[in-house]
Structures are given as C-alpha cells and as structure tokens.
Protein backbone atom coordinates (compact mmCIF):
# COMPACT_ATOMS: atom_id res chain seq x y z
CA UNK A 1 0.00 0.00 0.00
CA UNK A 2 1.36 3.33 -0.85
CA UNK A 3 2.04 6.07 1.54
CA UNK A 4 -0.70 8.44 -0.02
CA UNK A 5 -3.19 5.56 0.35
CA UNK A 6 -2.29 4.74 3.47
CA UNK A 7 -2.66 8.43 4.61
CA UNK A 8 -6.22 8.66 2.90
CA UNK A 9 -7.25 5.54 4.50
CA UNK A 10 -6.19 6.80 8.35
CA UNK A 11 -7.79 10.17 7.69
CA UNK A 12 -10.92 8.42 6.48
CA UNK A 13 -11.10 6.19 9.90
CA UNK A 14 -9.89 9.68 11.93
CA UNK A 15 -12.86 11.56 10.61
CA UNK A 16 -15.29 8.28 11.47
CA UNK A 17 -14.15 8.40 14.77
CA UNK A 18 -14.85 12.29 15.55
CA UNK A 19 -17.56 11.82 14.03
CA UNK A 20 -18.76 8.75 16.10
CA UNK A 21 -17.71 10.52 19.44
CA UNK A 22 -19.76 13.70 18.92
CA UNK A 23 -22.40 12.29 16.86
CA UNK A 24 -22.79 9.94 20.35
CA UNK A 25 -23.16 13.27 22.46
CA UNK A 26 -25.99 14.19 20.58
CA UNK A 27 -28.06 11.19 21.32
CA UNK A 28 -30.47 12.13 24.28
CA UNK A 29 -30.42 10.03 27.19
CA UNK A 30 -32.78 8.04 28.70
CA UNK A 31 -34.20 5.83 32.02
CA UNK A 32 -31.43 3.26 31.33
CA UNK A 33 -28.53 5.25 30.20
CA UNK A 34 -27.90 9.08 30.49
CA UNK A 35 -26.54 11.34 28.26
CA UNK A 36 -22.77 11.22 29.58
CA UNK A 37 -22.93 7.23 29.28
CA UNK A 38 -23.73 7.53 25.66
CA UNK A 39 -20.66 10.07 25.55
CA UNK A 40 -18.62 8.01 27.40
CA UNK A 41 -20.01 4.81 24.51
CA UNK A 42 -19.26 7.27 21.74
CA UNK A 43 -15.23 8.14 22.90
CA UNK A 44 -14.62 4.14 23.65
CA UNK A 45 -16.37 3.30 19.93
CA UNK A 46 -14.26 6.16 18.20
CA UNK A 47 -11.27 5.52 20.20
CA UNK A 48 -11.73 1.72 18.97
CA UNK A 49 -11.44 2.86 15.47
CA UNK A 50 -8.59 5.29 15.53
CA UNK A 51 -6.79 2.85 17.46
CA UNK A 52 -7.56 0.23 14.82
CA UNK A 53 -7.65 2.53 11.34
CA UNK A 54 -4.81 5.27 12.49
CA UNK A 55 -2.65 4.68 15.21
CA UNK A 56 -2.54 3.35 19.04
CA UNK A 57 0.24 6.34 19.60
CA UNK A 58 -0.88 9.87 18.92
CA UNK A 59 -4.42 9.75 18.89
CA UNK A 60 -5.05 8.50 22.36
CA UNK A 61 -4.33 12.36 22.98
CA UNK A 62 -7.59 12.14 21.27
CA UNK A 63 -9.22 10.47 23.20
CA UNK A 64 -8.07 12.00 26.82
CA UNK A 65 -8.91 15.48 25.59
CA UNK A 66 -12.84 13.72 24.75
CA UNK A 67 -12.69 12.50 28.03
CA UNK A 68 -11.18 15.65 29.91
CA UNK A 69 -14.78 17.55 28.77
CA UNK A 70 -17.02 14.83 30.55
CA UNK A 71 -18.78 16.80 33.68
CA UNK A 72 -18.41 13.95 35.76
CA UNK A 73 -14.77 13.69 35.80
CA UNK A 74 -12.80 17.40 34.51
CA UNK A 75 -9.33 17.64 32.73
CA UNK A 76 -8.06 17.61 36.25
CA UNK A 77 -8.95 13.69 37.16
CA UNK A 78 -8.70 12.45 33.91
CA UNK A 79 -4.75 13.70 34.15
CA UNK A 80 -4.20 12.42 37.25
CA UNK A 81 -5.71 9.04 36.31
CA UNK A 82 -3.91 9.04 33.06
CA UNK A 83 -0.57 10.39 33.97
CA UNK A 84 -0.26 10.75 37.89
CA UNK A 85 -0.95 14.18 37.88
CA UNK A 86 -1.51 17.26 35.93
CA UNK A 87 2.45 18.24 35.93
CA UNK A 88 3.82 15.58 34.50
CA UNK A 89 0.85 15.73 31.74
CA UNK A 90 1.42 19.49 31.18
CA UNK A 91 5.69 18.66 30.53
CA UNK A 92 4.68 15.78 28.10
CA UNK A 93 2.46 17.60 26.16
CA UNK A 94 4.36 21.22 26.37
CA UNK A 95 7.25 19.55 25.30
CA UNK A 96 6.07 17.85 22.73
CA UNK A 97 4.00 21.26 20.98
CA UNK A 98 7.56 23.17 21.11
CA UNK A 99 9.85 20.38 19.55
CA UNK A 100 8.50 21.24 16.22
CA UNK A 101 9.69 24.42 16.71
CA UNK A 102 13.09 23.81 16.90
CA UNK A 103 13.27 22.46 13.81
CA UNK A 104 12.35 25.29 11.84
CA UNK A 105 14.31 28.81 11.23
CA UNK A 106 12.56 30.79 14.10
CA UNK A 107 15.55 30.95 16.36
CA UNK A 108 17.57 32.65 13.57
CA UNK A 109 14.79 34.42 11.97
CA UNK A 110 13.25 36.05 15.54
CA UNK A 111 17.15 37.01 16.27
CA UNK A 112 17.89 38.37 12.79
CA UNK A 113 14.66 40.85 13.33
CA UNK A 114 15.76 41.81 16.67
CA UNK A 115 19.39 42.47 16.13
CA UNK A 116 18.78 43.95 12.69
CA UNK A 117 16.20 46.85 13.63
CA UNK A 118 16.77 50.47 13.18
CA UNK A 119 17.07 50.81 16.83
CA UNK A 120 19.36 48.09 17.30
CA UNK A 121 21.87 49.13 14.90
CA UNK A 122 22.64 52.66 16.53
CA UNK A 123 25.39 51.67 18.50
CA UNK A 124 27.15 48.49 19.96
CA UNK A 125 25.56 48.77 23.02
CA UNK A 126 22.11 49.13 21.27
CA UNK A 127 22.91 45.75 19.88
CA UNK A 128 23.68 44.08 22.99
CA UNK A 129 20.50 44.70 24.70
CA UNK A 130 18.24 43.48 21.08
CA UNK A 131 20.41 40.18 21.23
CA UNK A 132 20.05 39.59 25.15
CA UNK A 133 16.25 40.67 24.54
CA UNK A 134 15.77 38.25 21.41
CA UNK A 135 17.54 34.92 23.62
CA UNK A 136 15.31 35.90 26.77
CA UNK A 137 12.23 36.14 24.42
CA UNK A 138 12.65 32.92 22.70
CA UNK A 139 13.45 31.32 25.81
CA UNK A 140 10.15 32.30 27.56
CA UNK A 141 8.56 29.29 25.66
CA UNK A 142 11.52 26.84 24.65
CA UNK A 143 13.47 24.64 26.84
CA UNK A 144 16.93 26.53 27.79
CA UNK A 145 18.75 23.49 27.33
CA UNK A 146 17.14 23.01 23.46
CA UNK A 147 17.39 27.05 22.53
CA UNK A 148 21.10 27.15 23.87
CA UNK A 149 22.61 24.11 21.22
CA UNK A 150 20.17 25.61 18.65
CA UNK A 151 21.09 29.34 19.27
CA UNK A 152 24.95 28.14 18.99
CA UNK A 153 25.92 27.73 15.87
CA UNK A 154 23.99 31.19 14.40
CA UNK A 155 25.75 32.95 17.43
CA UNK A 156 29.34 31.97 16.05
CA UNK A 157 28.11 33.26 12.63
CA UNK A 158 27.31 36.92 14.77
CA UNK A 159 30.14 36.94 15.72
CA UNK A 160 32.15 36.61 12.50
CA UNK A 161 29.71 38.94 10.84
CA UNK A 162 30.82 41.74 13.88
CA UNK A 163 34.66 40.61 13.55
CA UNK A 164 34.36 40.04 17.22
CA UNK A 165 37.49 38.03 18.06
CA UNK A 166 38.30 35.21 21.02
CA UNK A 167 39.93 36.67 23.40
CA UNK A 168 38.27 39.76 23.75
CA UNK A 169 36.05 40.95 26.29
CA UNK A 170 33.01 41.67 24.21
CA UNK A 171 33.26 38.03 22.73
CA UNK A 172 33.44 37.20 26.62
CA UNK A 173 30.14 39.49 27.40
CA UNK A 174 28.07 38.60 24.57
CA UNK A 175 28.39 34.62 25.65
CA UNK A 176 27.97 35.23 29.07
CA UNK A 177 25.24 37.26 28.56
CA UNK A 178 23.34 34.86 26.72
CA UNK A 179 23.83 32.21 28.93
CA UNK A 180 22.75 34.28 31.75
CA UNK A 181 19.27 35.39 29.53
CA UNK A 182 18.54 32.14 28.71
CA UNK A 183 18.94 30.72 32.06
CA UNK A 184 17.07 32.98 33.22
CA UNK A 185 14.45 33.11 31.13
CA UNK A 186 13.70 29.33 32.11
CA UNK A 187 12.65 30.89 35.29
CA UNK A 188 10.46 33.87 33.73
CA UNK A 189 7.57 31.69 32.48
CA UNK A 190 6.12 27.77 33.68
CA UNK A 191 5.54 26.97 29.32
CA UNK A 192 7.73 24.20 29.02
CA UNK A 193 10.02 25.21 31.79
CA UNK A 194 10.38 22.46 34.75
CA UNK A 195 11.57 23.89 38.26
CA UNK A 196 8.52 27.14 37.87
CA UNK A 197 6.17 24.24 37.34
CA UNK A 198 7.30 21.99 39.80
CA UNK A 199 7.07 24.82 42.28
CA UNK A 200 3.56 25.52 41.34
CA UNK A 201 3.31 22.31 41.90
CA UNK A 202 4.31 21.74 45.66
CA UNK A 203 2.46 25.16 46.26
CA UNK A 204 -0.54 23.85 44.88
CA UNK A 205 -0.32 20.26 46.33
CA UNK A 206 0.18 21.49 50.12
CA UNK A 207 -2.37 23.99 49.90
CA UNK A 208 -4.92 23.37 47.41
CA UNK A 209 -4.78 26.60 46.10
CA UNK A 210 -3.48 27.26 42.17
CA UNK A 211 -1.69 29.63 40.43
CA UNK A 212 -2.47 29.77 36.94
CA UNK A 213 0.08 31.36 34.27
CA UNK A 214 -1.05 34.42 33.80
CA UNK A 215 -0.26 35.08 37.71
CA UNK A 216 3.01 33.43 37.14
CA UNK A 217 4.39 35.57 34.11
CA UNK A 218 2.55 38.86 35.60
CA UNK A 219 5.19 38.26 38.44
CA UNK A 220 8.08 36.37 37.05
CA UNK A 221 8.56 38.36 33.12
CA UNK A 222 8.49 42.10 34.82
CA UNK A 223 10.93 40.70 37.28
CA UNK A 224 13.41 38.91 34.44
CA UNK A 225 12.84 42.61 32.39
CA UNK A 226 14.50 44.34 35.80
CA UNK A 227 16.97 41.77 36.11
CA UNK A 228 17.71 41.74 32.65
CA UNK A 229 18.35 45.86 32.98
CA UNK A 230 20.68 45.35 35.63
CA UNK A 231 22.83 42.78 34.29
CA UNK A 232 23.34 45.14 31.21
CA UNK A 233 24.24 47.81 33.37
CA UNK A 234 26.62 45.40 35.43
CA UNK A 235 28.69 44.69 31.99
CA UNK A 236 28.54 48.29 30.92
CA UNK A 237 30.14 49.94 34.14
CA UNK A 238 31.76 47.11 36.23
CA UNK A 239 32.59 45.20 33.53
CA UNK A 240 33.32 47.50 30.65
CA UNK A 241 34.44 45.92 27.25
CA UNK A 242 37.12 47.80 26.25
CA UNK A 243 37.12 46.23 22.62
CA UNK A 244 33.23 46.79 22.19
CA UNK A 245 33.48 49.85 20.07
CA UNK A 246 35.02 47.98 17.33
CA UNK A 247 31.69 46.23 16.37
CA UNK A 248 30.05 47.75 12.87
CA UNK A 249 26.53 47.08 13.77
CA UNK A 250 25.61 48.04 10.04
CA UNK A 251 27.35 44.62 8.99
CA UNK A 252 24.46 42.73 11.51
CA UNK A 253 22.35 43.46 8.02
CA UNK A 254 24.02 40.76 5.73
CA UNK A 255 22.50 38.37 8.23
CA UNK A 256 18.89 39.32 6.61
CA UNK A 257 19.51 36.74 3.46
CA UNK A 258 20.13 33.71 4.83
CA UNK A 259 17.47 32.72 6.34
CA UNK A 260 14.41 31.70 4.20
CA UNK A 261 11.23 33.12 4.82
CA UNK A 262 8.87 31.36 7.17
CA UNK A 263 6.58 28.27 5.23
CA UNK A 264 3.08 27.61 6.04
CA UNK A 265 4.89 24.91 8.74
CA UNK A 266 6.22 26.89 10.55
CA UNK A 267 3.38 29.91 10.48
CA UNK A 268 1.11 26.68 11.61
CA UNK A 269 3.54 25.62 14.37
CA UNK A 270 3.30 30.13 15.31
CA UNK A 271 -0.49 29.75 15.50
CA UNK A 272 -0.89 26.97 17.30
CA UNK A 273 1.68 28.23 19.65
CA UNK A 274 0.03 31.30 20.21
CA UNK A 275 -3.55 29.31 20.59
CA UNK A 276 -1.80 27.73 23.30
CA UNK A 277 -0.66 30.90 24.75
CA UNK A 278 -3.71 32.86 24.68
CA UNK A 279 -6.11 29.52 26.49
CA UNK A 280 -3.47 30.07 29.42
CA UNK A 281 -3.21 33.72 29.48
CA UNK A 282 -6.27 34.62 28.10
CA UNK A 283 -9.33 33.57 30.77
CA UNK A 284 -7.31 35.62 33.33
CA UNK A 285 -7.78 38.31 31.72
CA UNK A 286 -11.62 38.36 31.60
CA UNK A 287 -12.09 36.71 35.10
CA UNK A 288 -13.79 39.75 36.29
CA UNK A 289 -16.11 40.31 33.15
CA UNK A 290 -16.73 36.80 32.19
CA UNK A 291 -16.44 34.78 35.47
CA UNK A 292 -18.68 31.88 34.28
CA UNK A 293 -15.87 31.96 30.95
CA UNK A 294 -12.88 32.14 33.51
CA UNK A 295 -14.43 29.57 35.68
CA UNK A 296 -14.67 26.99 32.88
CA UNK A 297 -11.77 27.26 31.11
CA UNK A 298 -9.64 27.46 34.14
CA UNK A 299 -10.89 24.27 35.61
CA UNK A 300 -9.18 23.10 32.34
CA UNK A 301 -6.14 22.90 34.10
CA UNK A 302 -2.82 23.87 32.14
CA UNK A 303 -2.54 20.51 30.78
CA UNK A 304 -5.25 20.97 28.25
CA UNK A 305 -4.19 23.83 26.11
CA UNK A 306 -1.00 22.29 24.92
CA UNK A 307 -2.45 19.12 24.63
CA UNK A 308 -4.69 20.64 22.40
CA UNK A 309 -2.16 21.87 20.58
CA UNK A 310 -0.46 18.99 20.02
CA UNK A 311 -3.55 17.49 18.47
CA UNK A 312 -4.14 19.95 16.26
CA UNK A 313 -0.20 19.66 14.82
CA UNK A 314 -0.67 16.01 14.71
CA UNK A 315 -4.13 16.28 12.52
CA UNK A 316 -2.89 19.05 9.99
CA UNK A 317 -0.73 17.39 7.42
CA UNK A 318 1.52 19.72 5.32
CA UNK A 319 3.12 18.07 1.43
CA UNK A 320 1.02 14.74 2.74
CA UNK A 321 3.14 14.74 6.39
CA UNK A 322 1.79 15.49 9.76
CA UNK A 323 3.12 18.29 11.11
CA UNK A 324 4.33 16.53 14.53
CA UNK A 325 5.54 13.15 14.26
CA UNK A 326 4.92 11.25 17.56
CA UNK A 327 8.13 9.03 17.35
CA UNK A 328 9.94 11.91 16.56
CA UNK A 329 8.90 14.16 19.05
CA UNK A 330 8.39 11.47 21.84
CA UNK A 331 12.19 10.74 21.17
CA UNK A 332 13.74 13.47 20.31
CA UNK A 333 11.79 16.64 22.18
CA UNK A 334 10.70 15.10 25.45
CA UNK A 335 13.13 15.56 27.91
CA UNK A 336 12.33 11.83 29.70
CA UNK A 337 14.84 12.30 32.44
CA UNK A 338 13.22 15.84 33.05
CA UNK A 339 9.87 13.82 33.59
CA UNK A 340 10.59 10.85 35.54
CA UNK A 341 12.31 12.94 37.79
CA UNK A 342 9.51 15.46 38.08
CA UNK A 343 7.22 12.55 38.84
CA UNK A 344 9.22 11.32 41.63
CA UNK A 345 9.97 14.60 43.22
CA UNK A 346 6.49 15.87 43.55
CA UNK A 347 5.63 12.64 44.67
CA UNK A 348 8.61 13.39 47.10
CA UNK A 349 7.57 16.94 47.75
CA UNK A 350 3.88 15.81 48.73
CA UNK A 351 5.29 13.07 51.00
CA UNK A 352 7.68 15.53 52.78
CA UNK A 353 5.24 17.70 53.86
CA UNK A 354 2.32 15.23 54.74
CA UNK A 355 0.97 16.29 58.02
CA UNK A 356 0.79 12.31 59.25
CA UNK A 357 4.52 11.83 58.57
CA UNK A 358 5.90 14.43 60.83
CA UNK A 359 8.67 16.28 59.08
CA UNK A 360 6.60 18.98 58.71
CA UNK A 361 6.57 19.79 61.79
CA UNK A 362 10.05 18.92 62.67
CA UNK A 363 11.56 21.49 60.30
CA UNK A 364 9.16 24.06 61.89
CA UNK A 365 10.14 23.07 65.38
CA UNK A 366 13.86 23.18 64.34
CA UNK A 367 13.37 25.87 62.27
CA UNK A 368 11.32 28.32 64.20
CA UNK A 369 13.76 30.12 66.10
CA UNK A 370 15.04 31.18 63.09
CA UNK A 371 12.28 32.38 61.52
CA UNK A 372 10.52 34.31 64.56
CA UNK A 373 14.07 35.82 64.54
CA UNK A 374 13.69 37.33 61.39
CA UNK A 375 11.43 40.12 59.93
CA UNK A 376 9.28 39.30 56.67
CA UNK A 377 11.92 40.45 54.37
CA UNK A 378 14.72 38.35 56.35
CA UNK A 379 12.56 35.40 55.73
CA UNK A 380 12.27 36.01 51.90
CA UNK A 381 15.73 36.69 51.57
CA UNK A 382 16.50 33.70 53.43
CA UNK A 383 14.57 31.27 51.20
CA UNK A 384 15.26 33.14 47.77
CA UNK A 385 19.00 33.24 49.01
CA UNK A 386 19.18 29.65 49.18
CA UNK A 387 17.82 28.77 46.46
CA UNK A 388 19.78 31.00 44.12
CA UNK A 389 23.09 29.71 46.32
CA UNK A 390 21.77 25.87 46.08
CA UNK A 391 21.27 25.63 42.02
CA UNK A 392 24.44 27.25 41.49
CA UNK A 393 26.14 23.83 42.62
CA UNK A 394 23.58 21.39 42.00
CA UNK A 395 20.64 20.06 40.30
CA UNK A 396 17.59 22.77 39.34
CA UNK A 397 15.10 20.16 40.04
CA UNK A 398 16.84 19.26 43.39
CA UNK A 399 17.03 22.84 44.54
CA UNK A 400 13.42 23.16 43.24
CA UNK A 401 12.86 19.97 45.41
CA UNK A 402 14.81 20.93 48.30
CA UNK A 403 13.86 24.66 48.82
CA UNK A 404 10.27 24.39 48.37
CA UNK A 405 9.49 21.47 50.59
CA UNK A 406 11.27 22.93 53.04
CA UNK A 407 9.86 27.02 52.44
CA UNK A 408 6.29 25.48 52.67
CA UNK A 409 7.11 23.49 55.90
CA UNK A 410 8.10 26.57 58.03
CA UNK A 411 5.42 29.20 56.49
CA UNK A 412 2.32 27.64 56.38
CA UNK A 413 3.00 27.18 60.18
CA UNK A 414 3.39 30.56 60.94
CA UNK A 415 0.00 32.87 61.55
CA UNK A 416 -1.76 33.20 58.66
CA UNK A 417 -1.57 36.61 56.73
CA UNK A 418 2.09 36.74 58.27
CA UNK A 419 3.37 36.42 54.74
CA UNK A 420 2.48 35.71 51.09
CA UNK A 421 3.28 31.86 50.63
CA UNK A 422 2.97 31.23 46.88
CA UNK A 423 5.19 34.12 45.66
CA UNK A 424 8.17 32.40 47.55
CA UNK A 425 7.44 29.22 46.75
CA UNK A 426 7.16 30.40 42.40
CA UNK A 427 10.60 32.55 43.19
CA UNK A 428 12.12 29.05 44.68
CA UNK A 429 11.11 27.98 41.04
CA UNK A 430 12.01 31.06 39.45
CA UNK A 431 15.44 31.13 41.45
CA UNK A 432 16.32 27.81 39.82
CA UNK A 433 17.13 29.46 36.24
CA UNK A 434 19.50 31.79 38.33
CA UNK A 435 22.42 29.41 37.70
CA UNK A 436 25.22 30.02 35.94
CA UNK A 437 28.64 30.25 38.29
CA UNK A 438 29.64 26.66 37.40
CA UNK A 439 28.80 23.79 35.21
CA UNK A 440 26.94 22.20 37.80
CA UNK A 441 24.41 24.61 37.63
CA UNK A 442 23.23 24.07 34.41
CA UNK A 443 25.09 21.72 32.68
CA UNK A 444 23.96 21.98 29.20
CA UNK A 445 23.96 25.77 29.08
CA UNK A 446 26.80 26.23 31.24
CA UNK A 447 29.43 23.55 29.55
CA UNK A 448 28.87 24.60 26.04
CA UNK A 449 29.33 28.28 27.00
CA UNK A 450 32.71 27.40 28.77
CA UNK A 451 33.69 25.18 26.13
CA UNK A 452 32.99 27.28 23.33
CA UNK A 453 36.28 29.35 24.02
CA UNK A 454 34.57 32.64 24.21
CA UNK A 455 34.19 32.73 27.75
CA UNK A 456 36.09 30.84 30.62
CA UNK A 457 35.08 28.84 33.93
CA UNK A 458 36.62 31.81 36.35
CA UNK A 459 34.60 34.40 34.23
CA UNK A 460 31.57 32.53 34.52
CA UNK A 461 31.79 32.09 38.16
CA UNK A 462 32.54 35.34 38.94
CA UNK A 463 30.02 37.61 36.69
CA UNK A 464 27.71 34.89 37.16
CA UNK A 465 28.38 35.42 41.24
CA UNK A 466 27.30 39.38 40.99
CA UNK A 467 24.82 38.73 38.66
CA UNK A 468 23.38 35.73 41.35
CA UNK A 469 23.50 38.67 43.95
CA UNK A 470 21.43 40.86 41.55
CA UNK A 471 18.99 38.36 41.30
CA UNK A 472 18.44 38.36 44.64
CA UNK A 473 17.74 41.59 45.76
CA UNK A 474 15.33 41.95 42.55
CA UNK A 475 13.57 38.81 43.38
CA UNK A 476 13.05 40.14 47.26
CA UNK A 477 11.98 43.37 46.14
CA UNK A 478 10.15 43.00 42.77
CA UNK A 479 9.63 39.71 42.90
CA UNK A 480 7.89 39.19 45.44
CA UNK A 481 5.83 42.39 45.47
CA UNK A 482 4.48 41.83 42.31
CA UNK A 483 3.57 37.98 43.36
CA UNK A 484 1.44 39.27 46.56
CA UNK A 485 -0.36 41.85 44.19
CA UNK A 486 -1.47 39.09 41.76
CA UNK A 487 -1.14 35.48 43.56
C-alpha cells in the first residue's frame, strides 16, 4: 500500500471516529442510560477505530482530551488518572508542541529581526540589549537546554559577521550574557520550563490553592525585564568591554539573506503556539467580566491547552506529512529524564510535607527560632537566598525539590496573613534558572558556554556570582511584590 493511500485511509477512519464521538453526544439520554454514558459509549467506539484505522500512539491524545470535557470527571482527574498528575501531563504535552519548533528557522529568523532593527543598529551597546532581549524572548517558551545548542551555531556566525574576536572581552560578554538570559528566562515563564512548574506544583499540592500562568508571568517576566536591565548595566560599568566599540553594527544586516522566509509549517507551528498561549493567558484576563468563561476554562487545568495543541499539529498534514511526528517528538523533544524525575519529586515533595509523617513539623520546630528571629523580608531573603546559592552547585530540580518542601514546611506554620506563601514558593522555582557560576548549575547551558572558548570557567563564576546577587535583591523586592499583588 502506498504512503498516499495509506494516509487517505487513516484520515478516512480519523474523521469516522470524531464523528462517532460527537455524533454519540448528541443522542439524548434516557431511564437506562444518560446522556454522559452515551458520551462516554461514543469516545470508547471512536477511540476503537482510531486505534484500529490510524494509530494506538498519537491519537489517544484524542481520546483523553474527549474525556477531559465529561462533567463527571474534569481535565483535572482524567490527568491524574492518566498520567499521575496534571504536571507531568502538562511537561509531556508542552514539550512535545515546542519540539516542532526547533526544527524550523525561528531561532535565527526572531534574532535576525531583533538584532537587525533600526534601533538596534545605533550603537554596539544598542545591539547588545536586542540580542540579550531576542535569547530571553525565545526562551520564555523553549526549553533553555534546546534554545542554547540551537542558538549556537547562528551565534558563532554573529560573531564573524561583527569581527568580534576570542579573546576579547566583548566576545566574553556577549556569551555570558546569553547564557545568563537564557537561564534565566527558564525561570520567567512555567511553558515548558520544569523547576517554575514543579514549584507551582508543591504550592498547589500542600495547599490546594493554584496559580495559573497568567499570575506566574505577571510576576516572574516584569521581574526577568528588571533583572535583565541590571545585568546590562553590570557589563557596561563594572565590567566595561574595552574592545566593544570595534563592532560595525551596520554589517548585523548581511545576516537578513540567509534565512528563508517562514513556510506555512512553521506559520502553523506560530499559530498553534500562540492558541496555546492565549487559552493560558487569556481567561485571566476576563475573570472579572466573564467569570462563568474564567471559571470553565480554568478548571481546564494547564494541561489541556498544549495538549490541544499537540492534536491539532498532529491532525494538519503539510506536502502529505503530519506536522508533529509522535516518534519523533516522543524521542527526540521530550526531555524523559526531566519527567521521571519530576514525577518522583512531587511525589517526594507531597510526602515531605504530609501532616501524618511528621517532618513537617520537625523542620518548623527546628526551624522556628530562626524564623521568629527574622522580619518578613529576612525570611524572603532567606529562602530566595538559598535557592539561588543551592542551584548554582547542583541540580535545578533538586534545589526546586529541596527549597520548596522545606519554604512550605516553616510558612504555612506561621500565623496566617504573616506572609504571602505562593510568591516564595514560584521565586524558589524562578530562582532555579539563576544558575550560571559553574557547570553544575546548568550543565547543558553552562558547559557549552565554557567550552565554546569565548568565555572561561573563572569568568563565569565570577560575573555569574554578581549577577546571582542581583537576582536576589530583585527577586526580594520586585519579585515578590508583584507575586502578593497578583497570587
């Protein structure tokens, strides 16, 4: 059977089965069987014959997204039934939706338009801030480890655009720099990011309250943006290039041609993205207008909107292939390890601060001395501090792990209304991208840097040290100001 044959024949069995499960849903119900039973009959029929006709892979998303929207059970149980819980759904899925990304021109084609702007090109130091703010943009929705190997290779071509030589400080800067942004930016947003939504995570998990995205990126991208600001202004007057006036910005503009314009893939892939995006963001926005809206598509939990997504890429074919190719992206753009340990730590995380196992309340007993010692803002400090200190020499997820278990132990004992709890707990997790003094921080991001030869392990440590110290004070005092006004 040929491959266009073969394709007709699974779309002709995929559109049977949608049509099967909604055509069930509009059967009334009756004495002997109500109207969700029939729904439930239609999704186990239609399921039947995509699993038969199409594939047992992919379109199982299918069917868990049919089965998220019965009233009887919510996107919520069906996760947790499926996958454990809604975390490790909301990785799978995320990660999945942003792998085809990768594979298209973006990275190079976002950075060309931010480096190659009117603005931009006015001076070097013009140029430094559009490259910083292209690498912390595309990292708000792609894995830092992923963006870092893909953004590479077209960074070594800026530089021999610029004639910025080895050696040099600015060569030094620029890597840094990037490192730093797209650490950092790992932090600034929970899409696809692991430690933010682990912390959500424990937060939500030991006190059944949420925090949805929106909250999340109203408190964690204004706080990257000051951060950001300052780390600029940290290489412009501490550090201070003394080779950066050499760079021709005007040359940045040969960079325009080589990069093809986007295809209908990739615009696809954009959409989607931005569907995905705007499901998160978007209900937050209207809560107070449209509270039934809010109300409904919250209690979608964040699981749903990229598994949407990932439907949607895996239904529209482009030259007779499916834009997402399960085996592909199951292999290639889930980050297992990522996963698996995310499952065991929140497991871990919930354990730790059960009530009937008793560490709880150990760490506050040993603990409280300490913290009816110090004022609010010694307590913040205290827990940002270590977290920023802790991922610098070991695992994100650990420190994520580590910090939070132990930040929710000691303040949900204290008086309530003594402080805010979730905006530590989401700085523990946005801490975590705040880790670039040594490899062990973030090994991906950090060894490539150092081994790249533009920068060096003692530079790294060092900048990397003040910059740690920046991040501290502007987490304690934007942070977590903004996270009381909107968690």
């Amino acid at each position: 059977m040929s491959k266009l044959t073969q394709n007709k024949k699974s779309n002709l069995f995929l559109i049977a089965a949608i049509l099967v499960m909604f055509g069930f849903r509009l059967i009334p119900g009756n004495d002997s069987l109500s109207a969700e039973g029939l729904a439930v009959l239609g999704i186990f029929f239609g399921s039947l014959l995509m699993w038969i006709g199409v594939s047992i892979d992919w379109p199982s998303m299918i069917t868990i997204l049919m089965l998220g929207f019965l009233p009887s059970f919510s996107f919520a149980d069906t996760f947790k039934g499926a996958f454990g819980n809604t975390t490790v759904a909301f990785l799978i899925f995320t990660f999945m939706l942003v792998y085809p990304l990768s594979q298209t021109s973006f990275v190079r084609r976002c950075t060309i338009s931010f480096i190659t702007n009117r603005i931009a090109r006015k001076g070097p130091w013009h140029f430094v801030c559009f490259l910083f703010a292209a690498v912390t943009f595309m990292g708000l929705f792609i894995s830092p480890s992923v963006l870092f190997v893909a953004f590479m290779p077209f960074l070594e071509d800026i530089f021999q655009v610029l004639d910025v030589k080895k050696g040099g400080k600015t060569g030094n800067m620029i890597m840094m720099g990037t490192a730093f942004c797209i650490s950092l930016s790992s932090g600034m947003t929970a899409i696809g990011h692991v430690w933010p939504t682990m912390a959500i995570g424990y937060y939500t998990a030991a006190t059944g309250n949420d925090v949805n995205q929106f909250q999340y990126m109203a408190m964690g991208i204004p706080t990257g943006i000051v951060l950001i600001v300052l780390t600029i202004l940290m290489f412009r007057f501490l550090y201070r290039p003394d080779d950066i006036g050499a760079i021709n910005t005007e040359k940045a503009l040969s960079l325009r041609g080589t990069v093809p314009p986007a295809d209908r893939k990739e615009k696809i892939v954009l959409a989607t993205m931005f569907l995905t995006v705007f499901l998160w963001v978007g209900p937050s926005l209207v809560k107070n207008i449209l509270p039934d809206l809010y109300a409904t598509v919250n209690g979608w939990s964040t699981a749903m909107p990229p598994l949407l997504g990932c439907i949607i890429l895996f239904l529209v074919q482009v030259k007779g292939e499916r834009i997402l190719n399960f085996k592909e992206a199951s292999s290639k753009g889930v980050l297992w390890a990522s996963i698996l340990m995310t499952a065991a730590a929140t497991q871990l995380g919930s354990v730790l601060t059960n009530d009937a196992i008793g560490i709880k309340v150990w760490l506050s007993d040993m603990l409280s001395p300490i913290a009816n010692g110090l004022p609010v803002i010694g307590l913040i400090l205290f827990f940002i501090a270590w977290a920023v200190i802790e991922t610098n020499f070991s695992s994100n997820i650990v420190t994520t792990t580590v910090v939070s278990a132990v930040a929710l132990s000691v303040l949900t004992a204290l008086p309530e209304g003594t402080i805010s709890i979730a905006p530590i707990v989401c700085l523990v997790g946005f801490g975590a991208g705040i880790c670039n003094m040594t490899p062990a921080g973030q090994s991906t991001v950090n060894t490539v840097a150092i081994g790249s030869g533009w920068t060096d392990a003692k530079s790294m440590f060092v900048w990397g040290g003040i910059y740690a110290l920046l991040a501290i004070l502007v987490m304690a005092f934007v942070g977590y100001p903004l996270g009381s006004l909107f968690m």
